[in-house]
PDB file of N, CA and C in Angstrom:
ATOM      1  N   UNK A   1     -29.537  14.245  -2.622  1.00  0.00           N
ATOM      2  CA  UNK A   1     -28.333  13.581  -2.178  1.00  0.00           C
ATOM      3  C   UNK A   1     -28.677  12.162  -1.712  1.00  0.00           C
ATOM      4  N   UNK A   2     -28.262  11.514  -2.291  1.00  0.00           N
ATOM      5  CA  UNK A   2     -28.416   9.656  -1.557  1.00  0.00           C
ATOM      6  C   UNK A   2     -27.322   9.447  -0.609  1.00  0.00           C
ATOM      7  N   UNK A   3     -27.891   8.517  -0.141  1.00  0.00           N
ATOM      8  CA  UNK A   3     -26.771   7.960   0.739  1.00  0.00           C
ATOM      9  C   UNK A   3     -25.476   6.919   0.814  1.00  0.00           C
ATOM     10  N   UNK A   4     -25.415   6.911  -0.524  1.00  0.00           N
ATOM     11  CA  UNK A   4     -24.130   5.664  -1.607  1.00  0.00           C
ATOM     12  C   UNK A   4     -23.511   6.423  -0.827  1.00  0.00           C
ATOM     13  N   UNK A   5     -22.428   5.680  -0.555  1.00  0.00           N
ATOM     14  CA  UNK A   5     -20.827   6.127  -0.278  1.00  0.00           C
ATOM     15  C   UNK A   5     -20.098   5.304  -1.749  1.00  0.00           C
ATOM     16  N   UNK A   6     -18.936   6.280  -1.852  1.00  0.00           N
ATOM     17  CA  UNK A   6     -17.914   5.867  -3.082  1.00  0.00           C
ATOM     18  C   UNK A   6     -16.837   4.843  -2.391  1.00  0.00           C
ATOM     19  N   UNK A   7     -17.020   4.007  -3.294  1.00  0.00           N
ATOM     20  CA  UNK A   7     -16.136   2.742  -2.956  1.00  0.00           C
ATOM     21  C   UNK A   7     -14.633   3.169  -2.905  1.00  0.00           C
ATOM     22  N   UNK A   8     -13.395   3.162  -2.335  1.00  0.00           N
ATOM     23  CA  UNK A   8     -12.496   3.266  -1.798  1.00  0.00           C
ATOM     24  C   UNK A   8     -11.012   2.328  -2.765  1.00  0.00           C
ATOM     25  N   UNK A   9     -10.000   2.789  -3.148  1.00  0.00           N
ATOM     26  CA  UNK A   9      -9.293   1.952  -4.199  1.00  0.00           C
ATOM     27  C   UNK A   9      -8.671   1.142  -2.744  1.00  0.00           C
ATOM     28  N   UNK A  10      -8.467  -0.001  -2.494  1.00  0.00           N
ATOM     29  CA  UNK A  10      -7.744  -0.917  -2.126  1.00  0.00           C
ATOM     30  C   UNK A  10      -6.518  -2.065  -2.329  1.00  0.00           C
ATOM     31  N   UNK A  11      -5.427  -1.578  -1.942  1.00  0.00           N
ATOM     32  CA  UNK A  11      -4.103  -2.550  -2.320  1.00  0.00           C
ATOM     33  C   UNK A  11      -3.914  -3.128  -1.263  1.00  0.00           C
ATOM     34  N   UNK A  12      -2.560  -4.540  -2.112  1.00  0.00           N
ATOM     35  CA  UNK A  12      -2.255  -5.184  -0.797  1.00  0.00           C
ATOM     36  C   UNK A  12      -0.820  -5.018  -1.367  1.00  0.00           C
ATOM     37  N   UNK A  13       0.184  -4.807  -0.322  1.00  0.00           N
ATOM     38  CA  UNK A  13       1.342  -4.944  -0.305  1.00  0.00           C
ATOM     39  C   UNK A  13       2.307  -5.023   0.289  1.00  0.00           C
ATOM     40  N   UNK A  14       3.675  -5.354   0.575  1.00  0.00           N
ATOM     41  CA  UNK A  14       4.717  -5.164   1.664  1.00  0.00           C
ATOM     42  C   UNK A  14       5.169  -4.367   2.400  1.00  0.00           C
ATOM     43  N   UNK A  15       5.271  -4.171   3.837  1.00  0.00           N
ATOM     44  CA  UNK A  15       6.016  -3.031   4.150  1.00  0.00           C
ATOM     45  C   UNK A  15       7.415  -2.323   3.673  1.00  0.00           C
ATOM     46  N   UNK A  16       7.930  -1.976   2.903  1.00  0.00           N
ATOM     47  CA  UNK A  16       9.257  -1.914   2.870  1.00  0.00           C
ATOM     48  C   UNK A  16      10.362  -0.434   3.789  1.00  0.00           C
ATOM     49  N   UNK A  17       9.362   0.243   4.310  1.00  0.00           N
ATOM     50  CA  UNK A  17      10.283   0.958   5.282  1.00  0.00           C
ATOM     51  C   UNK A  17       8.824   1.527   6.190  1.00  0.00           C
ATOM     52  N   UNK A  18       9.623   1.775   7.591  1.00  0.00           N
ATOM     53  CA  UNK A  18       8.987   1.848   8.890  1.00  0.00           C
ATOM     54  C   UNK A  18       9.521   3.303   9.315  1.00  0.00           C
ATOM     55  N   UNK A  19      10.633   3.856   8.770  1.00  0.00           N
ATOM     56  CA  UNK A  19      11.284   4.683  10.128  1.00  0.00           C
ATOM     57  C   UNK A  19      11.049   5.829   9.770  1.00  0.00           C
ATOM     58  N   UNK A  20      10.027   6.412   9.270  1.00  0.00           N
ATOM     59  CA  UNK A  20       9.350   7.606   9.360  1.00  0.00           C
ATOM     60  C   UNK A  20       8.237   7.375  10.187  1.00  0.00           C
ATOM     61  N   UNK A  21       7.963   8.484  10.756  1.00  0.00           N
ATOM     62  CA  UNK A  21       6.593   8.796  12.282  1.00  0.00           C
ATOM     63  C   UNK A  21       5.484   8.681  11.570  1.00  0.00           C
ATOM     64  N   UNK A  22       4.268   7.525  12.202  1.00  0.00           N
ATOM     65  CA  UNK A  22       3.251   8.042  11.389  1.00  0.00           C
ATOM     66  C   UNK A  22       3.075   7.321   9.986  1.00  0.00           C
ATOM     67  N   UNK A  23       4.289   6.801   9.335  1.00  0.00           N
ATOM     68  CA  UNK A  23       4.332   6.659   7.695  1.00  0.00           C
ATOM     69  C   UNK A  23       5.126   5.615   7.772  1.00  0.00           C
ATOM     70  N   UNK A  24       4.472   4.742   6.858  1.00  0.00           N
ATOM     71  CA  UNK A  24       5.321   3.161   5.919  1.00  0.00           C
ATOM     72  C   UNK A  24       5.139   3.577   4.708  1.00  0.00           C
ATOM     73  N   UNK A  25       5.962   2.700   3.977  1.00  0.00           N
ATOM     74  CA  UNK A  25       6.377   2.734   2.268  1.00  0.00           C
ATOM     75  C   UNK A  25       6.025   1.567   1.929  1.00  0.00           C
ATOM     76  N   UNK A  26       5.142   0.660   0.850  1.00  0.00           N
ATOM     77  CA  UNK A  26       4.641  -0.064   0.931  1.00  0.00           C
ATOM     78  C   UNK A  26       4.709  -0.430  -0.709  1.00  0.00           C
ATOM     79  N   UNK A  27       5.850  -1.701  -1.011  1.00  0.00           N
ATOM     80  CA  UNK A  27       5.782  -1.561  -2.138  1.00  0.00           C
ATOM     81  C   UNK A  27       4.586  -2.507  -2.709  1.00  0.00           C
ATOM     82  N   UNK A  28       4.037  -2.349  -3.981  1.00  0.00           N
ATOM     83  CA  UNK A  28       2.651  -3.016  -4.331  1.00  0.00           C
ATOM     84  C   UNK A  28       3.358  -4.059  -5.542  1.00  0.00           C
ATOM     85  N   UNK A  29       3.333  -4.871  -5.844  1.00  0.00           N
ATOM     86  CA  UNK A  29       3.622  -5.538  -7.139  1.00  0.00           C
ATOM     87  C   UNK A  29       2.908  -6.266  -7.858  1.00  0.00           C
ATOM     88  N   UNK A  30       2.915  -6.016  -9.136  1.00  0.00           N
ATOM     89  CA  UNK A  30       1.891  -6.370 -10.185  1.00  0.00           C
ATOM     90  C   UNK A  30       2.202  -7.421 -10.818  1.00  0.00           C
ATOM     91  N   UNK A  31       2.270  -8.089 -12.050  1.00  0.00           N
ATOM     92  CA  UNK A  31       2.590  -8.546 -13.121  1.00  0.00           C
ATOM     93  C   UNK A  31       1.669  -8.084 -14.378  1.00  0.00           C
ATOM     94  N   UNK A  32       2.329  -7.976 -15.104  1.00  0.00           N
ATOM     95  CA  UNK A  32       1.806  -7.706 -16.380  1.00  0.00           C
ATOM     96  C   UNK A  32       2.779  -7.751 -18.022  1.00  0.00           C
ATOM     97  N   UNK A  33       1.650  -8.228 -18.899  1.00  0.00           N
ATOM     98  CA  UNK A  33       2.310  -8.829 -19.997  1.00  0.00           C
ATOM     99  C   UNK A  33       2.743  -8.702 -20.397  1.00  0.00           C
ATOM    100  N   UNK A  34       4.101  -8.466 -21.370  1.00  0.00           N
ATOM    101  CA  UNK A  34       4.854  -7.768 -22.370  1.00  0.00           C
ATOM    102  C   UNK A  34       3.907  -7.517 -23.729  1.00  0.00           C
ATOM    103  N   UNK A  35       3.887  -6.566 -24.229  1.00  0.00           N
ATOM    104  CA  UNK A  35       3.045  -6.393 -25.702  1.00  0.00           C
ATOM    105  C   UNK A  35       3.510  -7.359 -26.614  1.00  0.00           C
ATOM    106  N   UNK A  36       4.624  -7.184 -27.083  1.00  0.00           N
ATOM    107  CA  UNK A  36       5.392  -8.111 -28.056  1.00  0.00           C
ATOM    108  C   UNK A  36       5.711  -9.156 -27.606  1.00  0.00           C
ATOM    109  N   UNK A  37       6.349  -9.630 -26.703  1.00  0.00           N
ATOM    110  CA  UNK A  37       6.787 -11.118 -26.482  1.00  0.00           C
ATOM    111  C   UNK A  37       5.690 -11.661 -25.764  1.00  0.00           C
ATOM    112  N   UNK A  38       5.176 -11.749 -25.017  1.00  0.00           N
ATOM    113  CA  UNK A  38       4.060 -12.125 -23.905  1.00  0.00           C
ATOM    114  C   UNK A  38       4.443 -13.019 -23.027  1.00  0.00           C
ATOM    115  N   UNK A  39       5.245 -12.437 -22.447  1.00  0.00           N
ATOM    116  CA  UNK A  39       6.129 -12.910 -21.144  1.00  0.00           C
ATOM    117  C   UNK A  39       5.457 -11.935 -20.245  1.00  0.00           C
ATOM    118  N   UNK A  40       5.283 -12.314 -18.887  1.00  0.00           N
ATOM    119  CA  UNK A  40       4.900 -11.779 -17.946  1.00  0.00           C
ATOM    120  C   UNK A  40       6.007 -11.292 -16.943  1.00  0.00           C
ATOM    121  N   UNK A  41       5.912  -9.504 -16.593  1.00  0.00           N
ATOM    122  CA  UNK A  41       7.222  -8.954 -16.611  1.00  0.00           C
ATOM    123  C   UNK A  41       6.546  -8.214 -14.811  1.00  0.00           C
ATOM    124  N   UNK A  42       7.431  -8.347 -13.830  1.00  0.00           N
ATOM    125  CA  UNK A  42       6.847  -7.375 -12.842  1.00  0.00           C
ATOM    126  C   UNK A  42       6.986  -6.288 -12.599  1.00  0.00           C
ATOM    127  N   UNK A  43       6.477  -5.695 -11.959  1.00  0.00           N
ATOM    128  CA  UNK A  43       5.981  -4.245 -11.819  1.00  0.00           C
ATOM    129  C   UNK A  43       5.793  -3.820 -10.270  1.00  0.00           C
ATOM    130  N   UNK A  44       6.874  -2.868 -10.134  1.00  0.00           N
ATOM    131  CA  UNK A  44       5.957  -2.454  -8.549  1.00  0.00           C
ATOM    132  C   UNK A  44       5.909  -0.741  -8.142  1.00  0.00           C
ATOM    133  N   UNK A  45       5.152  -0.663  -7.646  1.00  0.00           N
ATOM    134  CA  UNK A  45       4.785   0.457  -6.717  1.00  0.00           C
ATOM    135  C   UNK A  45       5.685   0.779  -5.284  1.00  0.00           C
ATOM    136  N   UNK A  46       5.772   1.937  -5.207  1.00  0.00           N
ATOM    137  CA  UNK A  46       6.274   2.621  -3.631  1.00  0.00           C
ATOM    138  C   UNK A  46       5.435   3.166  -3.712  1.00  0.00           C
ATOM    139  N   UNK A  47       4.409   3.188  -2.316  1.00  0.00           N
ATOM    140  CA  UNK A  47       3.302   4.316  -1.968  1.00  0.00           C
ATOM    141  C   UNK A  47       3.669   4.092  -0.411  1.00  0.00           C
ATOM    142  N   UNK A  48       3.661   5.174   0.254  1.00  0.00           N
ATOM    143  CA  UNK A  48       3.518   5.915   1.513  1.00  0.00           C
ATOM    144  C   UNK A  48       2.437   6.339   2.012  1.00  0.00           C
ATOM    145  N   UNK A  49       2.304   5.466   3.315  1.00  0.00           N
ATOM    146  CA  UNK A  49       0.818   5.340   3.721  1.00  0.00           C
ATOM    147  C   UNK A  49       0.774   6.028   5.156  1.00  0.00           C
ATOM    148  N   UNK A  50      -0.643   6.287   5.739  1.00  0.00           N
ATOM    149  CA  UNK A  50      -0.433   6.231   6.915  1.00  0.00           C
ATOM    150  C   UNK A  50      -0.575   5.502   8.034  1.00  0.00           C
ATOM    151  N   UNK A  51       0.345   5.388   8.929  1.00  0.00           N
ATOM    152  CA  UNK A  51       0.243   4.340  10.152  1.00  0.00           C
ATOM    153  C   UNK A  51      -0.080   5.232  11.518  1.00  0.00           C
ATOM    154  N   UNK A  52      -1.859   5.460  12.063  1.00  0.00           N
ATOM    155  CA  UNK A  52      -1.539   6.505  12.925  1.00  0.00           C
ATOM    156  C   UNK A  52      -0.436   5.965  14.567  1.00  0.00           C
ATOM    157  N   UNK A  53      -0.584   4.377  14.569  1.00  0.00           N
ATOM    158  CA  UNK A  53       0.025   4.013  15.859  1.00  0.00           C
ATOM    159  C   UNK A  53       1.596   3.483  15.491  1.00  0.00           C
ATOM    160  N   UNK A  54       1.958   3.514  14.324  1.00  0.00           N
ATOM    161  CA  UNK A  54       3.278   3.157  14.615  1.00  0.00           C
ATOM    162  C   UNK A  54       3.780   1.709  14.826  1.00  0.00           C
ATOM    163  N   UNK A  55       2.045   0.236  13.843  1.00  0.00           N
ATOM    164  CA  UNK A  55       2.431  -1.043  14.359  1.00  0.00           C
ATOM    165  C   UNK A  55       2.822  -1.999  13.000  1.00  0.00           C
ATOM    166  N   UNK A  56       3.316  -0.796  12.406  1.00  0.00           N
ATOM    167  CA  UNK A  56       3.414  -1.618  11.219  1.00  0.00           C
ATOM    168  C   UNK A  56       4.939  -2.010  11.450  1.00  0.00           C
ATOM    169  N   UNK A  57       5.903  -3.319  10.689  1.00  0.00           N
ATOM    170  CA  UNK A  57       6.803  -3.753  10.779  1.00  0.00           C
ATOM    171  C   UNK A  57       7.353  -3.552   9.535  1.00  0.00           C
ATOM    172  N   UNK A  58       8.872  -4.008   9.362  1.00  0.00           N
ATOM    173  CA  UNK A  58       9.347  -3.911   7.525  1.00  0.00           C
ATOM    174  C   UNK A  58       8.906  -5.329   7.376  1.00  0.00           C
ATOM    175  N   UNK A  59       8.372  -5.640   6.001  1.00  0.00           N
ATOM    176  CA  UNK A  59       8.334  -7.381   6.006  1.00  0.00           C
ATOM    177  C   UNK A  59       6.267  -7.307   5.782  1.00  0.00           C
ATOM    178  N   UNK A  60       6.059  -6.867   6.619  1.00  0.00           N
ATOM    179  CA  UNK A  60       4.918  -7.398   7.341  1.00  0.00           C
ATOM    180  C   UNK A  60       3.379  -6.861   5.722  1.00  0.00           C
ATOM    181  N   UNK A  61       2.598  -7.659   5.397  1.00  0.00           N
ATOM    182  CA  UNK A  61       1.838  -7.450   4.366  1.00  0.00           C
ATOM    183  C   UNK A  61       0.405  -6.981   5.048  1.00  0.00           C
ATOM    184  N   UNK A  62       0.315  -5.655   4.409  1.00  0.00           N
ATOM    185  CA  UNK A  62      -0.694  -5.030   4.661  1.00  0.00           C
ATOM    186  C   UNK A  62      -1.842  -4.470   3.359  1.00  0.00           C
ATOM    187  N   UNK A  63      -2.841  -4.458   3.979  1.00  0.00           N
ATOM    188  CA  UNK A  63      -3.550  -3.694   2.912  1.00  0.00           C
ATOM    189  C   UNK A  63      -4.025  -2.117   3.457  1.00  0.00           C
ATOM    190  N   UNK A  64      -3.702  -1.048   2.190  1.00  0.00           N
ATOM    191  CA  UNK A  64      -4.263   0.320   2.094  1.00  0.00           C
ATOM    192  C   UNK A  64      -5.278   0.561   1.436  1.00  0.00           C
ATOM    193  N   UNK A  65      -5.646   1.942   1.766  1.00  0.00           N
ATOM    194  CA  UNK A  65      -6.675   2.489   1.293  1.00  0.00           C
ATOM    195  C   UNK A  65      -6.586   3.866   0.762  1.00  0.00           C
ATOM    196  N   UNK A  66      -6.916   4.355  -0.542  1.00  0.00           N
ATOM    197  CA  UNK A  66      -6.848   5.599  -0.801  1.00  0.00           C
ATOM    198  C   UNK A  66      -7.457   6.754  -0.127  1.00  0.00           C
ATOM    199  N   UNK A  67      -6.949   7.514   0.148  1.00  0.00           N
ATOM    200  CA  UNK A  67      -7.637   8.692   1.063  1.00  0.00           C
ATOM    201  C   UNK A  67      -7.432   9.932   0.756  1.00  0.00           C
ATOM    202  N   UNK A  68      -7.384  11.280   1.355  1.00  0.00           N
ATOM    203  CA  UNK A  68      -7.403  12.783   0.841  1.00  0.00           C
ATOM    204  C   UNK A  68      -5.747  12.783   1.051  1.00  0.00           C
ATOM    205  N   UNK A  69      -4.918  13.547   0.794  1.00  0.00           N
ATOM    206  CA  UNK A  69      -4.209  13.476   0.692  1.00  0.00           C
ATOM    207  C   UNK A  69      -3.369  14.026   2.204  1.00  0.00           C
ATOM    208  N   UNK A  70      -2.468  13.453   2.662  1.00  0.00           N
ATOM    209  CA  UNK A  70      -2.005  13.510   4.027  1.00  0.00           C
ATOM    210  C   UNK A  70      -0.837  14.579   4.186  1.00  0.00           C
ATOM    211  N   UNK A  71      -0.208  14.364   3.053  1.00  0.00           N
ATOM    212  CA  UNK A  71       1.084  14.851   2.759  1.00  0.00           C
ATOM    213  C   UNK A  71       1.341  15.209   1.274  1.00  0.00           C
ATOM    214  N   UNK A  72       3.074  15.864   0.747  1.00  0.00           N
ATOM    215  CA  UNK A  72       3.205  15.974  -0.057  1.00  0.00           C
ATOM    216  C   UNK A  72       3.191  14.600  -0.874  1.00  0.00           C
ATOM    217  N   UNK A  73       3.619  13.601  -0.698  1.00  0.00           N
ATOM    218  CA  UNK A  73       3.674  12.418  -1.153  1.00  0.00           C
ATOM    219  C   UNK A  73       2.557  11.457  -0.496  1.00  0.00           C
ATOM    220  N   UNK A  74       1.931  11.547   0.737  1.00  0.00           N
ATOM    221  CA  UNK A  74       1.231  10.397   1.418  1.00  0.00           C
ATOM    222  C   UNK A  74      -0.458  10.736   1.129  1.00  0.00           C
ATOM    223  N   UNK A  75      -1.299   9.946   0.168  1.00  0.00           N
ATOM    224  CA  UNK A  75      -1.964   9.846   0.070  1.00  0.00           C
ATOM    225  C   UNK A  75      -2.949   8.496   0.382  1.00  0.00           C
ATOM    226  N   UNK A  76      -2.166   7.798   0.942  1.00  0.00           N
ATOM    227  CA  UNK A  76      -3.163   6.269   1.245  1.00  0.00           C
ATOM    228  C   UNK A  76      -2.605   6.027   2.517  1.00  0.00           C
ATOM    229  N   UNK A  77      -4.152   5.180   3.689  1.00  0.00           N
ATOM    230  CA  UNK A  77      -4.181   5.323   4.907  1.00  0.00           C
ATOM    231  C   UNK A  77      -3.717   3.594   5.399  1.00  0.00           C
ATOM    232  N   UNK A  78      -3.525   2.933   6.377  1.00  0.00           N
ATOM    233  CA  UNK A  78      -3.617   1.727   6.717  1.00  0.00           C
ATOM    234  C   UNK A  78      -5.173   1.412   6.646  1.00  0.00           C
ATOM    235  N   UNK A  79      -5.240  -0.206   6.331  1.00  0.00           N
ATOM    236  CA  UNK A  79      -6.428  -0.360   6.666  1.00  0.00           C
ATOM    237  C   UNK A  79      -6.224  -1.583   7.586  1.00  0.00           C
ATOM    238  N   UNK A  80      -5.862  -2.376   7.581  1.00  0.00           N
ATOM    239  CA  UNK A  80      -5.194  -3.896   8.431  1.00  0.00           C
ATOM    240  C   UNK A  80      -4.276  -3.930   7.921  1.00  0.00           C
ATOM    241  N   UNK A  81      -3.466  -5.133   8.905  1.00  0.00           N
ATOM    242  CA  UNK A  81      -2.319  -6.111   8.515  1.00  0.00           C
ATOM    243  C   UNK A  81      -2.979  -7.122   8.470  1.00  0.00           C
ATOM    244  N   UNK A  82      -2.155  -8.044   7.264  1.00  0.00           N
ATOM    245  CA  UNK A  82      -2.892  -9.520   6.865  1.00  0.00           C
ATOM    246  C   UNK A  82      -2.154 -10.025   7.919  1.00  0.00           C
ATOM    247  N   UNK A  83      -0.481 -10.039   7.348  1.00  0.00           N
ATOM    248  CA  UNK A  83       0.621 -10.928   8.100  1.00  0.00           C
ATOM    249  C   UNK A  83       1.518 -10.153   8.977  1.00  0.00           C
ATOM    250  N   UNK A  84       2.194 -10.856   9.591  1.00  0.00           N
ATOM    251  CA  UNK A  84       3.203 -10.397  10.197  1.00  0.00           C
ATOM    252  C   UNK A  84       4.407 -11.202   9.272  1.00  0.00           C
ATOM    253  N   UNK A  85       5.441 -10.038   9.787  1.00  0.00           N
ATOM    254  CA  UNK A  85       6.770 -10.309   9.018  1.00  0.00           C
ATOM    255  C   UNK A  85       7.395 -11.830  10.621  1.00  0.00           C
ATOM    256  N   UNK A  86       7.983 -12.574   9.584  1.00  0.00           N
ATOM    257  CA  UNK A  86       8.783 -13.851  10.496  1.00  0.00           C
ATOM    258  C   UNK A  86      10.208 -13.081  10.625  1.00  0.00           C
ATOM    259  N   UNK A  87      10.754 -13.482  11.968  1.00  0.00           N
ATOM    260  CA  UNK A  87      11.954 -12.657  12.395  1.00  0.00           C
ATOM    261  C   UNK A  87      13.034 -13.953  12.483  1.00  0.00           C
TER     262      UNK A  87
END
């Protein structure tokens, strides 16, 4: 057995909901190309993360981390906030 640890998938994305205990919704957005035209078209993610203190805001850009799975749907943990949301 060595002692590598497995590198961890990491996103950055928006808060988009707060008012579950414990849990934000965090949408991720991509861009990516169209096959045929090659226009660049966006793309986003809802993933539900966990917040164990409850300091995340709506607005506010954070990055997650993949983890074991928490819930039926919540599989990725907080790792920081970059920003805060402006009020």
């Amino acid at each position: 057995m060595s002692d590598e640890r497995k590198v961890s998938r990491t996103v950055t994305g928006r808060v988009s909901s707060n008012k579950m205990d414990k849990t934000i919704t965090v949408v991720v957005e991509r861009l990516v190309k169209h096959p045929v035209y090659g226009k660049y078209v966006r793309r986003s993610s809802k993933l539900h993360a966990h917040d164990e203190s409850n300091q995340c805001r709506e607005g506010d850009v954070v990055t997650i981390e993949q983890c074991r799975p928490l819930a039926k749907t919540k599989a990725w943990k907080l790792v920081r906030i970059e920003s805060r949301a402006t009020e």
